[in-house]
C-alpha atoms as a PDB file:
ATOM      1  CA  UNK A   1    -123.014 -91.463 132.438  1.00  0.00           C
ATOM      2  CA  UNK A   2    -119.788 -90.860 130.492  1.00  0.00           C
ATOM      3  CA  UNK A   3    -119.473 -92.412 127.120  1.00  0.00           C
ATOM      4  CA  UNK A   4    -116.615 -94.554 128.408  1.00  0.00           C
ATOM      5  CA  UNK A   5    -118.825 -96.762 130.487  1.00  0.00           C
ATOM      6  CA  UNK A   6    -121.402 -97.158 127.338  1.00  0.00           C
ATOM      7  CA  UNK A   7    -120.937-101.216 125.854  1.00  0.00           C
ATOM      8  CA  UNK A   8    -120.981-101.030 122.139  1.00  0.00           C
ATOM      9  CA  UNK A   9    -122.924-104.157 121.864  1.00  0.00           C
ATOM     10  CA  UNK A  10    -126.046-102.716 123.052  1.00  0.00           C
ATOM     11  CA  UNK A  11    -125.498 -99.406 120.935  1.00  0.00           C
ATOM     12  CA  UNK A  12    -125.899-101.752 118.063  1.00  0.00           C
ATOM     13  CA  UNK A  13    -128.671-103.274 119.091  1.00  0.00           C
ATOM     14  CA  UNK A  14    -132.098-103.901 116.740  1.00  0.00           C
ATOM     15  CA  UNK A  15    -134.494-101.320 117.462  1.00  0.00           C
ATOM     16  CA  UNK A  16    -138.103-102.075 117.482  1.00  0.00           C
ATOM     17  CA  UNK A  17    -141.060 -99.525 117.483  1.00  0.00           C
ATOM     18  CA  UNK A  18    -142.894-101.312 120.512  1.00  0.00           C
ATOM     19  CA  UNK A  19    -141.494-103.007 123.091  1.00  0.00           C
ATOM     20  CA  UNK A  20    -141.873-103.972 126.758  1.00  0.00           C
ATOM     21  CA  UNK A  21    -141.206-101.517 129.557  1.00  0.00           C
ATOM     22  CA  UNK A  22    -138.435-103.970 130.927  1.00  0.00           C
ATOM     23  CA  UNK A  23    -136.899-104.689 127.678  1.00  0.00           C
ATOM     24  CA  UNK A  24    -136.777-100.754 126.943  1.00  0.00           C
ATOM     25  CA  UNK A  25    -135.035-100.089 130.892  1.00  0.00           C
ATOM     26  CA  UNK A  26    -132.496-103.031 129.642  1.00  0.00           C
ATOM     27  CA  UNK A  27    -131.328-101.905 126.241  1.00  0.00           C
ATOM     28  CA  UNK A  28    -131.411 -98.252 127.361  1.00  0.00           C
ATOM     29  CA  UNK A  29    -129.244 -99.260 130.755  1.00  0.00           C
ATOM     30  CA  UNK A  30    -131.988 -97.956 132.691  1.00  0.00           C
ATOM     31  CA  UNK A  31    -133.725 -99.451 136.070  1.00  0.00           C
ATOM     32  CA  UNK A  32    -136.799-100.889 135.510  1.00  0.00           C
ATOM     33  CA  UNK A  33    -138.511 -99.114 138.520  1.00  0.00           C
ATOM     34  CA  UNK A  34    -137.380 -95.494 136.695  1.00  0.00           C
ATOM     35  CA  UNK A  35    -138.489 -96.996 133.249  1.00  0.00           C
ATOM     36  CA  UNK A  36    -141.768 -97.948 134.829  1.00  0.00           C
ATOM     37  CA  UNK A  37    -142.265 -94.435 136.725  1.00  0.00           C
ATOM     38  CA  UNK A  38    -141.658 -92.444 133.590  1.00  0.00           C
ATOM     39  CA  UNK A  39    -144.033 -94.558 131.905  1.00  0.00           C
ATOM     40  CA  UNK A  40    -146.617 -94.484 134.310  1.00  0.00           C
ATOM     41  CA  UNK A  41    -146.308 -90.298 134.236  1.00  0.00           C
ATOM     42  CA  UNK A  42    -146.167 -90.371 130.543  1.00  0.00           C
ATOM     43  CA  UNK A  43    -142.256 -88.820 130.505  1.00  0.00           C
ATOM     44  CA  UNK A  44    -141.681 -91.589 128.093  1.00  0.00           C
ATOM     45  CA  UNK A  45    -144.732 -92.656 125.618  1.00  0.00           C
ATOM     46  CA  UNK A  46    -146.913 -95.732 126.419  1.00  0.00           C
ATOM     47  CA  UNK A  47    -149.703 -97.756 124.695  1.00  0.00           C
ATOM     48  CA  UNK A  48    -151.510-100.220 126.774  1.00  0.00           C
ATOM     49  CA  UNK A  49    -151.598-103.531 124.569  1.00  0.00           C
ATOM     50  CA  UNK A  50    -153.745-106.068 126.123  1.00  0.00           C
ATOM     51  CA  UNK A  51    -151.816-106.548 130.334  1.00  0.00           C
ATOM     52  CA  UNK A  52    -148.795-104.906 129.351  1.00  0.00           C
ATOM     53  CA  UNK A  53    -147.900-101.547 128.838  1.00  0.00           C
ATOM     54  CA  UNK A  54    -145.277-100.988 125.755  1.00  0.00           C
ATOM     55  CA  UNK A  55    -142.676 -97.958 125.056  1.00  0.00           C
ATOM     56  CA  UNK A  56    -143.211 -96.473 121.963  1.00  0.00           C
ATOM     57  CA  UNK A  57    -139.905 -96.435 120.904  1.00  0.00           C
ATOM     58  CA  UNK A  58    -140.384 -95.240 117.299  1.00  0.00           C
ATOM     59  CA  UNK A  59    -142.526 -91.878 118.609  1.00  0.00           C
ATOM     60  CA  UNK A  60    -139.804 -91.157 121.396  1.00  0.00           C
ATOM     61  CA  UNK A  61    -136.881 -91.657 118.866  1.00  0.00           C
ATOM     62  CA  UNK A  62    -138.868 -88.881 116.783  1.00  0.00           C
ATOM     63  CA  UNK A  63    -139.286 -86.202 119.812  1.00  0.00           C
ATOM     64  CA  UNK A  64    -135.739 -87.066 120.401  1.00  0.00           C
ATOM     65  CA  UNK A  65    -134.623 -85.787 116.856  1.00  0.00           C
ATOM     66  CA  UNK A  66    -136.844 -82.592 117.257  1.00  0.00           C
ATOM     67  CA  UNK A  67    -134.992 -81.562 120.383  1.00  0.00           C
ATOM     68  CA  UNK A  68    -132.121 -78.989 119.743  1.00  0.00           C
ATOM     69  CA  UNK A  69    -128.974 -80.506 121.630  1.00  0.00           C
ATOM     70  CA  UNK A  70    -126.064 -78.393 122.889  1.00  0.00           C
ATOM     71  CA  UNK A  71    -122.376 -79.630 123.871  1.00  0.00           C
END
């Protein structure tokens, strides 16, 4: 994905720590059947609250800041 094709209205979007799988795929412009499949093989981190299964998105925003990016 080039950051051309990136809308800046979801980059500003509220950020939440927990969050539904679906609502993660959505703001991340990801397809909910990938979302669900990383989830499912913990790629992405998961807590199972009550029937649904939630991203942790404050733990994967903190492995993403450990990672050492190159350009």
């Amino acid at each position: 994905m080039e950051l051309e094709e990136l809308d800046p209205a979801q980059l500003q979007a509220q950020q939440r720590d927990l969050e539904t799988i679906e609502g993660w795929a959505e703001r991340n412009g990801i397809a909910y059947g990938v979302a669900r499949a990383w989830a499912m093989k913990a790629v992405i981190p998961t807590l199972k609250v009550g029937k649904r299964r939630m991203v942790n998105s404050a733990l994967f925003r903190s492995w993403l800041l450990e990672q050492e990016w190159t350009a």
